[in-house]
Protein backbone atom coordinates (compact mmCIF):
# COMPACT_ATOMS: atom_id res chain seq x y z
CA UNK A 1 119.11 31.59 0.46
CA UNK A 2 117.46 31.26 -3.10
CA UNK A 3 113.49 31.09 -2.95
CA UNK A 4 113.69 27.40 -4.60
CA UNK A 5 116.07 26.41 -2.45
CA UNK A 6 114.05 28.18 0.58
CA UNK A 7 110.97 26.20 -0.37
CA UNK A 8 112.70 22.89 -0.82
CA UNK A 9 113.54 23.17 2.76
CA UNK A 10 109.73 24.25 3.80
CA UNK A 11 108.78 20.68 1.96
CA UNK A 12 111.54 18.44 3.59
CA UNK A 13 110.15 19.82 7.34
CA UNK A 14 106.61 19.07 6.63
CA UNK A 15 107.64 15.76 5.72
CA UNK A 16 109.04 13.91 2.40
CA UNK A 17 107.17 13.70 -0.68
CA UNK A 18 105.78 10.07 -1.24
CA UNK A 19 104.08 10.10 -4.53
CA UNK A 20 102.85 12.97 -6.63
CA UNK A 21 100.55 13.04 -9.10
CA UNK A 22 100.90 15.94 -11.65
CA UNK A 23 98.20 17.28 -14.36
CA UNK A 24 96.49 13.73 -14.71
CA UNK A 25 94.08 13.82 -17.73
CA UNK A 26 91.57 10.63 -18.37
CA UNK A 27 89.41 10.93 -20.99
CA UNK A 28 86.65 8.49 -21.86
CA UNK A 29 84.27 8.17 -25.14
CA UNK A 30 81.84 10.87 -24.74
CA UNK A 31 83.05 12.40 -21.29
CA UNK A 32 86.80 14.14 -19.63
CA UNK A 33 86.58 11.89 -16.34
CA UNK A 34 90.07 13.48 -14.93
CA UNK A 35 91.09 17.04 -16.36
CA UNK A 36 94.62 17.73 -15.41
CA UNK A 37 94.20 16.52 -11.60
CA UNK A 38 97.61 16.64 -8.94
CA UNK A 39 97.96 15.70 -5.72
CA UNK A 40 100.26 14.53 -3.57
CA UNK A 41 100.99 12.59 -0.42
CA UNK A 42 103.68 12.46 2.70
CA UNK A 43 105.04 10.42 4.68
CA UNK A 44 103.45 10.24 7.64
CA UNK A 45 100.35 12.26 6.78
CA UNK A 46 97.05 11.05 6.20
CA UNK A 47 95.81 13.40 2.75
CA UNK A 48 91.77 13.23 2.68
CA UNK A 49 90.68 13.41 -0.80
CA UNK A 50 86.88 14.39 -1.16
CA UNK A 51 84.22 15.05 -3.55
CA UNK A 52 80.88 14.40 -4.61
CA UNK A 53 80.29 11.63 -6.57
CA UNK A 54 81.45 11.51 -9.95
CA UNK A 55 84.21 14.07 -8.96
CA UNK A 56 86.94 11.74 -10.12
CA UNK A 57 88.18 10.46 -7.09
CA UNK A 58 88.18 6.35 -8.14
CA UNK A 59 89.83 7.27 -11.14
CA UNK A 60 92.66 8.98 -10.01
CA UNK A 61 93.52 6.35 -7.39
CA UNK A 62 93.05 3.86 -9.77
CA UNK A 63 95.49 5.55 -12.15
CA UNK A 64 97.82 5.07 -9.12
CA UNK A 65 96.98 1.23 -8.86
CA UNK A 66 97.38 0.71 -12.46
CA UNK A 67 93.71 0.16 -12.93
CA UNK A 68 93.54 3.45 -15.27
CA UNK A 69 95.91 4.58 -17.69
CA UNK A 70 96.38 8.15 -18.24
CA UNK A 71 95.42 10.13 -20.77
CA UNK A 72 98.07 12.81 -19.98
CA UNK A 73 100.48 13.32 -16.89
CA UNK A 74 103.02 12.12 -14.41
CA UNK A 75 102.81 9.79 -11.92
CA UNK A 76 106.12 10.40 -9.32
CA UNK A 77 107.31 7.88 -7.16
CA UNK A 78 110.79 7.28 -5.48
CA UNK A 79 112.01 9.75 -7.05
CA UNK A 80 111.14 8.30 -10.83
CA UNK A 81 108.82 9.61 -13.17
CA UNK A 82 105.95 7.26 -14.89
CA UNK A 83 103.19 7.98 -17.61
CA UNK A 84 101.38 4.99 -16.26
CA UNK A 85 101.77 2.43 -13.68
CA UNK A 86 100.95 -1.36 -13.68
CA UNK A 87 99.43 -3.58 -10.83
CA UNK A 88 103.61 -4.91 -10.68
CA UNK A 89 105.17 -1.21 -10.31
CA UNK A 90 102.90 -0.20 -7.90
CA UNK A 91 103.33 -2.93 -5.86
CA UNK A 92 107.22 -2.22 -6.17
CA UNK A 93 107.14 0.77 -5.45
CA UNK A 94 105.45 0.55 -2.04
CA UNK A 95 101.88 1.76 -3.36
CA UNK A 96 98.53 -0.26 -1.95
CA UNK A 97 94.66 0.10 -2.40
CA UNK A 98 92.34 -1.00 0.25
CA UNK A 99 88.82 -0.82 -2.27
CA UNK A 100 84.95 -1.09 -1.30
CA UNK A 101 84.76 -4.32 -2.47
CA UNK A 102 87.66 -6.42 -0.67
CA UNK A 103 90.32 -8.19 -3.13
CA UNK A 104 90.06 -11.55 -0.74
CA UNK A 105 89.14 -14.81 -1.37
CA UNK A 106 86.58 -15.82 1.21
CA UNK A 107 87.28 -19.76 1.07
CA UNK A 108 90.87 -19.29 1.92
CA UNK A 109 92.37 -18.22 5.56
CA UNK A 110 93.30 -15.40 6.28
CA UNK A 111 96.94 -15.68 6.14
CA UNK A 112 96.93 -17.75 2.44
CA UNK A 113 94.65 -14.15 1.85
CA UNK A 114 97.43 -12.03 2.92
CA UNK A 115 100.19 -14.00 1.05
CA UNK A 116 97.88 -14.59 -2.43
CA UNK A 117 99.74 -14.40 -5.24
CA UNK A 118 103.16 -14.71 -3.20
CA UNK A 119 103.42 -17.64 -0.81
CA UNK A 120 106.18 -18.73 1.09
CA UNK A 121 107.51 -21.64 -0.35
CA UNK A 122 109.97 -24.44 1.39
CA UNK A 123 111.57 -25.70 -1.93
CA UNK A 124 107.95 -26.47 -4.40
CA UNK A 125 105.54 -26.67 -0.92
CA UNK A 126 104.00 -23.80 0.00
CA UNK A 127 104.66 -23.23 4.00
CA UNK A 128 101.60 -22.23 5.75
CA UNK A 129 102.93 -22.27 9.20
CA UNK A 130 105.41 -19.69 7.66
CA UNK A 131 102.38 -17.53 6.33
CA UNK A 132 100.42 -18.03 9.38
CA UNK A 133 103.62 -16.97 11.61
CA UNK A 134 104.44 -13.90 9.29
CA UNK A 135 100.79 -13.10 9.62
CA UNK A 136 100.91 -12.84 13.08
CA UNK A 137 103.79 -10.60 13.36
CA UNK A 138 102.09 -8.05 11.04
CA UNK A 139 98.59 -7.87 13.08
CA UNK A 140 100.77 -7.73 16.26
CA UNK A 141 102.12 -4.60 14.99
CA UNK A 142 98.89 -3.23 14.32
CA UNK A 143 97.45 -4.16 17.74
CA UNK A 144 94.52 -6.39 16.21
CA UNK A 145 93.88 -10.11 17.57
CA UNK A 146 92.98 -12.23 14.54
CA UNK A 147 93.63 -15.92 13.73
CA UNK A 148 95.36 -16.75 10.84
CA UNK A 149 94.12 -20.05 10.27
CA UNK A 150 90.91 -18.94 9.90
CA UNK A 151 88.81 -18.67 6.97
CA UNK A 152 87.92 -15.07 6.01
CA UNK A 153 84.44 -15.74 5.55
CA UNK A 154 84.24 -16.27 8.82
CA UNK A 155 85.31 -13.09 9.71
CA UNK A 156 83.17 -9.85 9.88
CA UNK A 157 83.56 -7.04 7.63
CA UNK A 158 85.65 -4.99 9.91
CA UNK A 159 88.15 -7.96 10.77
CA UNK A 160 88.25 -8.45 6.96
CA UNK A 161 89.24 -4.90 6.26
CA UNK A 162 92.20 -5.39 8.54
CA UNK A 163 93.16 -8.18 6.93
CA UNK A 164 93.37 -5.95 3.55
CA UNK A 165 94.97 -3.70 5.79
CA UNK A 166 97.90 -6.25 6.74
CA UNK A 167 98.41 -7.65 3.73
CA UNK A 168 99.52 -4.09 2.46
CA UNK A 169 101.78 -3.58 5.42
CA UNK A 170 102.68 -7.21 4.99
CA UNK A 171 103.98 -6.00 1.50
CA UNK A 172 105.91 -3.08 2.97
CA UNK A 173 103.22 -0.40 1.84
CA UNK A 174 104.64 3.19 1.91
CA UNK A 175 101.31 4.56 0.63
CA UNK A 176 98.13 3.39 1.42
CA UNK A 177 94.88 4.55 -0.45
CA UNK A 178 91.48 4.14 1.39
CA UNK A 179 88.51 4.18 -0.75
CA UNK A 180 85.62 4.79 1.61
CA UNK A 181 86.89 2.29 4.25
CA UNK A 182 84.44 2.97 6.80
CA UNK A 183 81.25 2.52 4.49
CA UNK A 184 80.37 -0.92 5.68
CA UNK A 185 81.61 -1.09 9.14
CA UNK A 186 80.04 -0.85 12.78
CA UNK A 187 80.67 1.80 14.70
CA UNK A 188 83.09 -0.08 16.64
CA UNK A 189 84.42 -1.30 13.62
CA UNK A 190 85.15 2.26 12.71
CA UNK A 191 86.82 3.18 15.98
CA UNK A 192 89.31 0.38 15.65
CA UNK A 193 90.09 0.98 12.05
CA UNK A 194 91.03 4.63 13.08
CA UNK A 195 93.40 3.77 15.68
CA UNK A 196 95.36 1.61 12.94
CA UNK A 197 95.20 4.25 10.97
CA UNK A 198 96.81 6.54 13.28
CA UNK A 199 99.24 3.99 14.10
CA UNK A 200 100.51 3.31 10.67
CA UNK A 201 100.77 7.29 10.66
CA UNK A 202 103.11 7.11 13.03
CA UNK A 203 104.97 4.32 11.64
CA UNK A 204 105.62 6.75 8.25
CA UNK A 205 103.05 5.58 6.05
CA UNK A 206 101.50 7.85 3.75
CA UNK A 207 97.87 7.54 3.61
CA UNK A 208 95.22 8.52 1.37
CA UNK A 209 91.85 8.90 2.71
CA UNK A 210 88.88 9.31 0.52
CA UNK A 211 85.10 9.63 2.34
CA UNK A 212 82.07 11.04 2.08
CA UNK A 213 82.04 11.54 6.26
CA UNK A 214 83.62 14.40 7.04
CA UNK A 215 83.63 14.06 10.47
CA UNK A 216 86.13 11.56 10.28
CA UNK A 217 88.24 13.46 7.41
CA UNK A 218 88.40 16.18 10.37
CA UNK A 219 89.61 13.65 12.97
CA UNK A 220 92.65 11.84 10.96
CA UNK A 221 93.49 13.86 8.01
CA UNK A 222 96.41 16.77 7.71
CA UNK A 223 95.38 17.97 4.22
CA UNK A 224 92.52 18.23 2.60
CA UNK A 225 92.13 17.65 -1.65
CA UNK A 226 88.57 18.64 -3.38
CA UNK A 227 87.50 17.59 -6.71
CA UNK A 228 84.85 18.49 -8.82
CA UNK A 229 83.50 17.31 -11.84
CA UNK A 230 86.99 15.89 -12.45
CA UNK A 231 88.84 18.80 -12.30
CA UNK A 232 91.01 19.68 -8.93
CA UNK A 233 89.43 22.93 -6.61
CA UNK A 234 91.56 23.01 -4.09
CA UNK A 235 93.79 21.51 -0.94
CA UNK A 236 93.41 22.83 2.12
CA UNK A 237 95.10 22.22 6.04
CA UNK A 238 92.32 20.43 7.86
CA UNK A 239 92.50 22.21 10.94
CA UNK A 240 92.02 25.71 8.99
CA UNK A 241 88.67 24.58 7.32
CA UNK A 242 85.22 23.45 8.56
CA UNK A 243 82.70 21.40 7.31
CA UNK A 244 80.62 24.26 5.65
CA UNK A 245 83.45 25.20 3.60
CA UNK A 246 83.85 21.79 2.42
CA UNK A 247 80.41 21.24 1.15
CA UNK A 248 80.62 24.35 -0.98
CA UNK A 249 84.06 23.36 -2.22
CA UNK A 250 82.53 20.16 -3.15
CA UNK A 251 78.85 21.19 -4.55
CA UNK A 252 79.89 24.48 -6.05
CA UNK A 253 77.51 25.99 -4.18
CA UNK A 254 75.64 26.58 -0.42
CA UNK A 255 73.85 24.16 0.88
CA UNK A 256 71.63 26.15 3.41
CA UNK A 257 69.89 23.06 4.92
CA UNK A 258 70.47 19.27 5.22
CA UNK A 259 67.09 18.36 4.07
CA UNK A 260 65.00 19.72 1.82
CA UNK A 261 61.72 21.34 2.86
CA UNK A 262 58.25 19.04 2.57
CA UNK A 263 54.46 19.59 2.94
CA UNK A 264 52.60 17.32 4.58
CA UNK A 265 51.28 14.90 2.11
CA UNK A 266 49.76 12.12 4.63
CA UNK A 267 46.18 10.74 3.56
CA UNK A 268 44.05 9.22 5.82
CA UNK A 269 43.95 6.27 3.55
CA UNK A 270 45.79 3.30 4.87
CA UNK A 271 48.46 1.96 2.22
CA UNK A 272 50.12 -1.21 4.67
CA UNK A 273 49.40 -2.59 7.50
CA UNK A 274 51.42 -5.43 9.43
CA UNK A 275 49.44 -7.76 11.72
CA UNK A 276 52.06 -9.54 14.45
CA UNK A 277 54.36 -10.31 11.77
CA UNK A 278 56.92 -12.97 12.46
CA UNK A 279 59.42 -14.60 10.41
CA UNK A 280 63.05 -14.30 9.37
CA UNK A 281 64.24 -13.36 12.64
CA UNK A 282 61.58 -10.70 13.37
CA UNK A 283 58.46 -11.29 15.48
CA UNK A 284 55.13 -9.79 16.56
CA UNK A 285 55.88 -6.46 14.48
CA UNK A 286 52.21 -4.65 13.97
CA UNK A 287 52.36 -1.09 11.92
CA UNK A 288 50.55 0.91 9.90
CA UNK A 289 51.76 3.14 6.84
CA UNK A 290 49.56 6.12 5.23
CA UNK A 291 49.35 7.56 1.60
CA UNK A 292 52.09 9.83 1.59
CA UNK A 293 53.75 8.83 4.49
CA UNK A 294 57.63 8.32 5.06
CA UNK A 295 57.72 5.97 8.25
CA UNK A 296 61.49 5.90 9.50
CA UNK A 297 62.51 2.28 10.81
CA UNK A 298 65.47 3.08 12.95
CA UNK A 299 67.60 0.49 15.38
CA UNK A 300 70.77 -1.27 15.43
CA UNK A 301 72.73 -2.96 13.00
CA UNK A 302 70.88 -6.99 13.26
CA UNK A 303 67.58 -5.54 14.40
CA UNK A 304 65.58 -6.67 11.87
CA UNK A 305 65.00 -3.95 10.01
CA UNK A 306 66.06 -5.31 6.39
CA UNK A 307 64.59 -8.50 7.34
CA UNK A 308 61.18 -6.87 7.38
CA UNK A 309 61.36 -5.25 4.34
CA UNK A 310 62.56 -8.72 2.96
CA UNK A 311 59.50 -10.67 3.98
CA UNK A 312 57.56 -7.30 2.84
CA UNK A 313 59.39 -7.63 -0.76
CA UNK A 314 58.63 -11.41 -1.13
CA UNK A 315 61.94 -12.47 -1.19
CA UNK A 316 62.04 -13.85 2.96
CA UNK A 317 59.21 -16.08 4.21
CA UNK A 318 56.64 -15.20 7.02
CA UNK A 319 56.50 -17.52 9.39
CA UNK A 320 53.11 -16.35 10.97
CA UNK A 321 51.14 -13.00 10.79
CA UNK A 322 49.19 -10.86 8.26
CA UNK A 323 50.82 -8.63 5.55
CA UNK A 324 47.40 -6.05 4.54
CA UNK A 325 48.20 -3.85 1.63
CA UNK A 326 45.43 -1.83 0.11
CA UNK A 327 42.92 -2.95 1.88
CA UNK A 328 43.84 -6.59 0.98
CA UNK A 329 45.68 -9.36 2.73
CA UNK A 330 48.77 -10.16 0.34
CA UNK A 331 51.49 -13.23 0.62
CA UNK A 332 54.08 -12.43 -2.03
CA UNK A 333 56.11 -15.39 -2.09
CA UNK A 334 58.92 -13.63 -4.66
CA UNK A 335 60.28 -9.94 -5.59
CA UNK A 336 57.99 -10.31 -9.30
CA UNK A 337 54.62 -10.76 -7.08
CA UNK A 338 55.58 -7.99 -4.90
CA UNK A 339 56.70 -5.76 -7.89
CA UNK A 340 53.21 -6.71 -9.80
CA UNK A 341 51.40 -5.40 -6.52
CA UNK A 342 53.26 -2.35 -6.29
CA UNK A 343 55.80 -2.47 -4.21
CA UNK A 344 59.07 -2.12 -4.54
CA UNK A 345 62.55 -2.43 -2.34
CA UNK A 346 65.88 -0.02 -3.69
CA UNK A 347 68.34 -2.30 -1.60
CA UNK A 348 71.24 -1.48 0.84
CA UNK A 349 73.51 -3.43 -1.30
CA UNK A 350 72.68 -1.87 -4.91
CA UNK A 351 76.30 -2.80 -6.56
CA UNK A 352 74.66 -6.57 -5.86
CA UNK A 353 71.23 -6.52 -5.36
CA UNK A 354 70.02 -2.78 -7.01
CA UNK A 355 70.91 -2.97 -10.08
CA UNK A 356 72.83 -4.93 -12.98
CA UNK A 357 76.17 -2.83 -13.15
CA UNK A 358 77.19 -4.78 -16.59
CA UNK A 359 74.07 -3.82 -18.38
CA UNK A 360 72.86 -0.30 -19.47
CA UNK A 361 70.94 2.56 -17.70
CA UNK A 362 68.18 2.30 -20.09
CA UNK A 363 68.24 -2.05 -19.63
CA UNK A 364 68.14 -1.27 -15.92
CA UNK A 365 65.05 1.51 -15.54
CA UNK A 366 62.91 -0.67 -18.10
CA UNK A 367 64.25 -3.93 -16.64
CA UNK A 368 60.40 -4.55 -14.38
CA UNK A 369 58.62 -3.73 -17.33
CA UNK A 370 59.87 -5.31 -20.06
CA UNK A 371 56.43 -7.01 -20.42
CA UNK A 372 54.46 -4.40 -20.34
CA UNK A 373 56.40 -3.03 -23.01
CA UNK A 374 56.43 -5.56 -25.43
CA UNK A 375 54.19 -6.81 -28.11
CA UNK A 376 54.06 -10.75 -29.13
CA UNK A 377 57.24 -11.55 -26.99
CA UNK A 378 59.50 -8.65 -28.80
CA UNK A 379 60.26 -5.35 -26.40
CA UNK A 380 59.68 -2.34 -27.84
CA UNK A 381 63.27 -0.64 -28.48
CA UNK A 382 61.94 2.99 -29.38
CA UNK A 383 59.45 2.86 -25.58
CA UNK A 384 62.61 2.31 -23.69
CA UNK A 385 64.95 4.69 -25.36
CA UNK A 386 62.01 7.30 -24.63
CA UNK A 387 61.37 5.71 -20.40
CA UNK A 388 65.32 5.69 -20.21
CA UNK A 389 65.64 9.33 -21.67
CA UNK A 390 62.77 10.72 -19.19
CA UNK A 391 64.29 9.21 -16.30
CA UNK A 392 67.49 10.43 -17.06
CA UNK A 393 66.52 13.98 -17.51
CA UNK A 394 64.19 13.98 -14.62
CA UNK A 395 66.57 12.39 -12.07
CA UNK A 396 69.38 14.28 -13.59
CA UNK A 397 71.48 11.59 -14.17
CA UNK A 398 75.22 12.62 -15.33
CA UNK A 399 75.53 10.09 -18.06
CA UNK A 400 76.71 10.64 -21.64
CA UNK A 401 74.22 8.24 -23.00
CA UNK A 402 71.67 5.88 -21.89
CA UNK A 403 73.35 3.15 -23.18
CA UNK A 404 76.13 3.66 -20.92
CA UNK A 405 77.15 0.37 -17.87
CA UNK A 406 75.71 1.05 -14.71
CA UNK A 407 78.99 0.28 -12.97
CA UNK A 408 80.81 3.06 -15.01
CA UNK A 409 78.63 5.35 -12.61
CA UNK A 410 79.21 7.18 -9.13
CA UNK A 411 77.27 5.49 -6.54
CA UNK A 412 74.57 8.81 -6.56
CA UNK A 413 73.70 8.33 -9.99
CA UNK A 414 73.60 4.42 -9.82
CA UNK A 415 70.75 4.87 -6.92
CA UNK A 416 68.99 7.33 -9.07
CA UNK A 417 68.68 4.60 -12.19
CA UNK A 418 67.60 2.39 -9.17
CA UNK A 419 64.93 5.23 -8.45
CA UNK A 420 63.97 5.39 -12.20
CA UNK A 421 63.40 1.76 -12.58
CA UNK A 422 60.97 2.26 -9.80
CA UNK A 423 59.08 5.09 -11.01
CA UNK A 424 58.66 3.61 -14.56
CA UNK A 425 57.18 0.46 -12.99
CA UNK A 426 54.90 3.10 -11.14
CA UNK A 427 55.40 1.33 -7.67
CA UNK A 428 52.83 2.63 -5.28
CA UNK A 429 54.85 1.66 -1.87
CA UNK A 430 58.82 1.97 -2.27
CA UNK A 431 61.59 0.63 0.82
CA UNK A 432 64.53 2.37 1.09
CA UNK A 433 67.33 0.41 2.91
CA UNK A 434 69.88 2.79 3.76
CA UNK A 435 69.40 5.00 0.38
CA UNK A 436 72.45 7.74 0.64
CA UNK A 437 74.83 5.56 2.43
CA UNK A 438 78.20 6.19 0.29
CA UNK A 439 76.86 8.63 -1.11
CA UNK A 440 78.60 12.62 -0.83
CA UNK A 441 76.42 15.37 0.87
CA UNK A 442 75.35 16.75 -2.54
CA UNK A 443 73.96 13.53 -4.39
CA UNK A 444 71.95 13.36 -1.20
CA UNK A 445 70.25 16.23 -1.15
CA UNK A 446 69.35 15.42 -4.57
CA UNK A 447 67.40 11.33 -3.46
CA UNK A 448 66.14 13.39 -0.10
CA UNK A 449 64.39 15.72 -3.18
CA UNK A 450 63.44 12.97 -5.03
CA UNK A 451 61.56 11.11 -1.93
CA UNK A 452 59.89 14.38 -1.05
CA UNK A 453 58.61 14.67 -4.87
CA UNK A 454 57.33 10.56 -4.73
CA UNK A 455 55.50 11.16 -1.50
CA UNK A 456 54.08 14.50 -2.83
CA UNK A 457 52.24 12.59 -5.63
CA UNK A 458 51.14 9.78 -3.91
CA UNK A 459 53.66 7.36 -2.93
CA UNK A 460 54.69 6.16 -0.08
CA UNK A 461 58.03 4.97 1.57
CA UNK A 462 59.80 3.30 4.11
CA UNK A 463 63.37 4.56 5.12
CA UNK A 464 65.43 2.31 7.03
CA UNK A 465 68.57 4.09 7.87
CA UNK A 466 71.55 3.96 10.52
CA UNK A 467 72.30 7.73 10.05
CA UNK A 468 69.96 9.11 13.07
CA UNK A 469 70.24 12.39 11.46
CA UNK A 470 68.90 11.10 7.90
CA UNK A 471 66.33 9.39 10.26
CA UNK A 472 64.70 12.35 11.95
CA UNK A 473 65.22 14.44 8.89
CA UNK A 474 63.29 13.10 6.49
CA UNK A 475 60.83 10.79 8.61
CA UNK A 476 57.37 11.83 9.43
CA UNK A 477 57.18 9.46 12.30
CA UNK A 478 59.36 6.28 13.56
CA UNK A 479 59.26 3.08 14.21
CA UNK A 480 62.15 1.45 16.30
CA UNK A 481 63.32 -2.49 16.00
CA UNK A 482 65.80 -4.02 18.59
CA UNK A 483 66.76 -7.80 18.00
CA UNK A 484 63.73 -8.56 16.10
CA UNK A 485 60.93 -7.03 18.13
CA UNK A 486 59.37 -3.57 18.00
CA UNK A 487 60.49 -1.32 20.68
CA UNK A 488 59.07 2.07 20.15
CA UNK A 489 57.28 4.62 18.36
CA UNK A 490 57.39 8.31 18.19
CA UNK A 491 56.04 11.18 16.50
CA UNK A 492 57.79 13.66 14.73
CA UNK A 493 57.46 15.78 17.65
CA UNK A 494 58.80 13.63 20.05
CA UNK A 495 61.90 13.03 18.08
CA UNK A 496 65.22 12.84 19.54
CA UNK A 497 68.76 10.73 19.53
CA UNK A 498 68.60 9.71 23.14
CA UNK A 499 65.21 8.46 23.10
CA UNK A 500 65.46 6.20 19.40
CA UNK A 501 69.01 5.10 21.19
CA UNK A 502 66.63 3.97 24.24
CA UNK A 503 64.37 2.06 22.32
CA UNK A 504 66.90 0.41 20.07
CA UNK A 505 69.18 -0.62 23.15
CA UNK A 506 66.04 -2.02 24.81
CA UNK A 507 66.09 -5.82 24.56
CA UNK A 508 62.08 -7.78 24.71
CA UNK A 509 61.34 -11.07 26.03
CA UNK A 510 61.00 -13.64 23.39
């Protein structure tokens, strides 16, 4: 038998070719963000693509969405060859994207969500008991109980990922594409999501799977795709690698520890101190934060945790309780107050709350002190080229230019112009709410670095985080939240999963 021929066989047994992508080029002004990229997906196989951020990996889906044009390449589907695809001929030809930020309308139900764009119509009306009963077919094939009547903003995130979810399959979906699907979900959120993943495996869908945890690229995933700094590295079988291998294939190089090493910067001056707080659904919450200090707030999703640093930040109202910060007794009663005191909040929600993602990197960093940096009403232009240019060289943010849109960045370097906007106000006492979450192992490293360099010369911080891991690693003790009250307190030496799992499970007496 000819080798071709041979080969062609090997291809059909592992399962038929869904879409290929082959030597996909995307340039942009100033920067190649795709340099002759393939990839490819089968039916039934769930294809992890990874990467750190920045590697290229929202491009190239997008380029399979219609989103992105090209530069150079083929796009392969059913058989047919493209330079380019639109939002119609992907659709057409079976191809669906399930983003970060959900395509749904939250004031519509779900099943008016599912059929948008597309309703069933009886002559001119649109029929909703046809949508709702269509709707209910598709989420009893997926094994998932939701009302279709219902609006979506009623539902939680995970229930309104599913709904994304059906309305793909709704649209007979031969290939799915994932973009970080677990980012925002519970735990048990997660668990359910993977079996319909699975499922729809089994049903012949061809999925793409991008994430930055590889623990669950291990679980689901067949094949494994790495880019880097838009170019492709390498696809691997998943069961033949491990995760070590995967970091260097994504980095470029080792990563011999998680977190970087620190020296103990603590002072014995007293930088915060909380007397029986109460307010915004927390109460009685009394702590104490040192110079140099990185105090770990760890607990449950709905502990309370963001709601303190809220009231902290001025932007939620105590109800009761003292707020002591240098020495002095403070009530900020907005974010400005709080920023003109020195303290500052880089939020879990930075697309929304972080930063301005349609303005530039140097608007952004010099954004708190515009004031400061103007004379008679008029900013200086020259001050914030030279703020924006420091900050990007000494955050190492991978940007052509300073004037370039926040939201054209991975998420890493949009948290590091987050950083710099911070560290050109000169903010004293900086709250991290869930800092690295999607974000890939190597962008990590890079904020863990950078909050080991702001405590080192005199800052401090509070980490709230959900990764225990990132908890223990980089706190110097921990403080524990569970529905609103404090729980528990520990040491560094006393730290350990079972016993921050005990105090966050532990429920107080109102």
């Amino acid at each position: 038998m000819p080798l071709c021929q041979k080969r062609e066989k090997e291809i059909m047994a592992e399962g038929k070719v869904l879409l290929k992508l082959e030597n996909i080029v995307k340039k942009y002004p100033g920067v190649v963000a795709l340099n002759g990229v393939s990839f490819d997906v089968k039916e039934g196989e769930v294809h992890a693509l990874i990467g750190e951020n920045g590697a290229g990996k929202s491009t190239l889906i997008k380029t399979c969405s219609g989103a992105v044009i090209p530069t150079e390449g083929k796009i392969i589907v059913n058989g047919k060859e493209y330079t380019s695809m639109t939002p119609q001929l992907a659709a057409e030809n079976g191809i669906a994207i399930i983003y970060q930020e959900f395509n749904n309308v939250k004031e519509l139900s779900v099943a008016e969500n599912i059929f948008l764009g597309r309703p069933i119509r009886k002559g001119v009306v649109i029929d909703r008991k046809a949508m709702e009963e269509e709707s209910r077919k598709v989420f009893k094939t997926l094994n998932i109980d939701i009302d279709p009547k219902e609006q979506i903003k009623n539902l939680t995130v995970g229930y309104q990922q599913m709904v994304e979810i059906a309305k793909a399959i709704q649209q007979n979906a031969k290939v799915l594409i994932m973009d970080e699907p677990s980012a925002p979900l519970t735990k048990a959120e997660v668990e359910s999501m993977m079996k319909v993943v699975e499922k729809l495996k089994k049903d012949g869908v061809g999925i793409v799977y991008i994430s930055h945890r590889l623990d669950e690229i291990f679980r689901l995933s067949e094949r494994i795709t790495v880019l880097r700094d838009g170019e492709y590295v390498t696809t691997l079988t998943t069961k033949d690698s491990n995760v070590n291998e995967l970091v260097t294939l994504m980095v470029g190089r080792e990563l011999t520890e998680s977190y970087p090493p620190r020296k103990n910067c603590i002072k014995d001056e007293e930088v915060l101190r909380l007397e029986h707080l109460t307010g915004n659904g927390d109460k009685d919450i009394s702590l104490s934060v040192k110079k140099g200090e990185i105090l770990g707030l760890g607990g449950l999703i709905g502990a309370g945790r963001t709601e303190l640093a809220q009231m902290i930040f001025g932007v939620a109202k105590k109800t009761d309780g003292k707020i002591i910060y240098k020495g002095k007794e403070i009530n900020p009663k907005s974010a400005r107050e709080a920023i003109d005191l020195g303290i500052a909040l880089v939020p879990e929600d930075r697309k929304n709350q972080g930063a301005l993602l349609e303005t530039s990197i140097r608007e952004n960093i010099c954004m708190p002190i515009f004031k400061r940096i103007s004379k008679a009403t008029v900013i200086d232009s020259k001050k914030t080229y030279q703020l924006a240019e420091k900050y990007r060289e000494d955050l190492k943010i991978k940007t052509p230019s300073v004037q370039q849109k926040v939201k054209n960045l991975s998420g890493g370097n949009q948290q590091k112009v987050i950083l710099g906007k911070w560290m050109a106000a000169d903010s004293d006492f900086i709250i991290f709410d869930e800092p690295t979450r999607g974000i890939d192992v190597g962008a990590k490293y890079e904020i863990y670095k950078l909050m080991n360099d702001m405590v080192e010369s005199g800052r401090t911080i509070l980490l709230i985080s959900s990764e225990m891991e990132e908890l223990m690693g980089m706190s110097d003790r921990i403080i524990v939240l569970s529905e609103g009250h404090m729980t528990g307190e520990l040491q560094k030496n006393e730290f350990a999963q079972e016993t921050i799992m005990g105090y966050a499970s532990t429920i107080k007496e109102d």
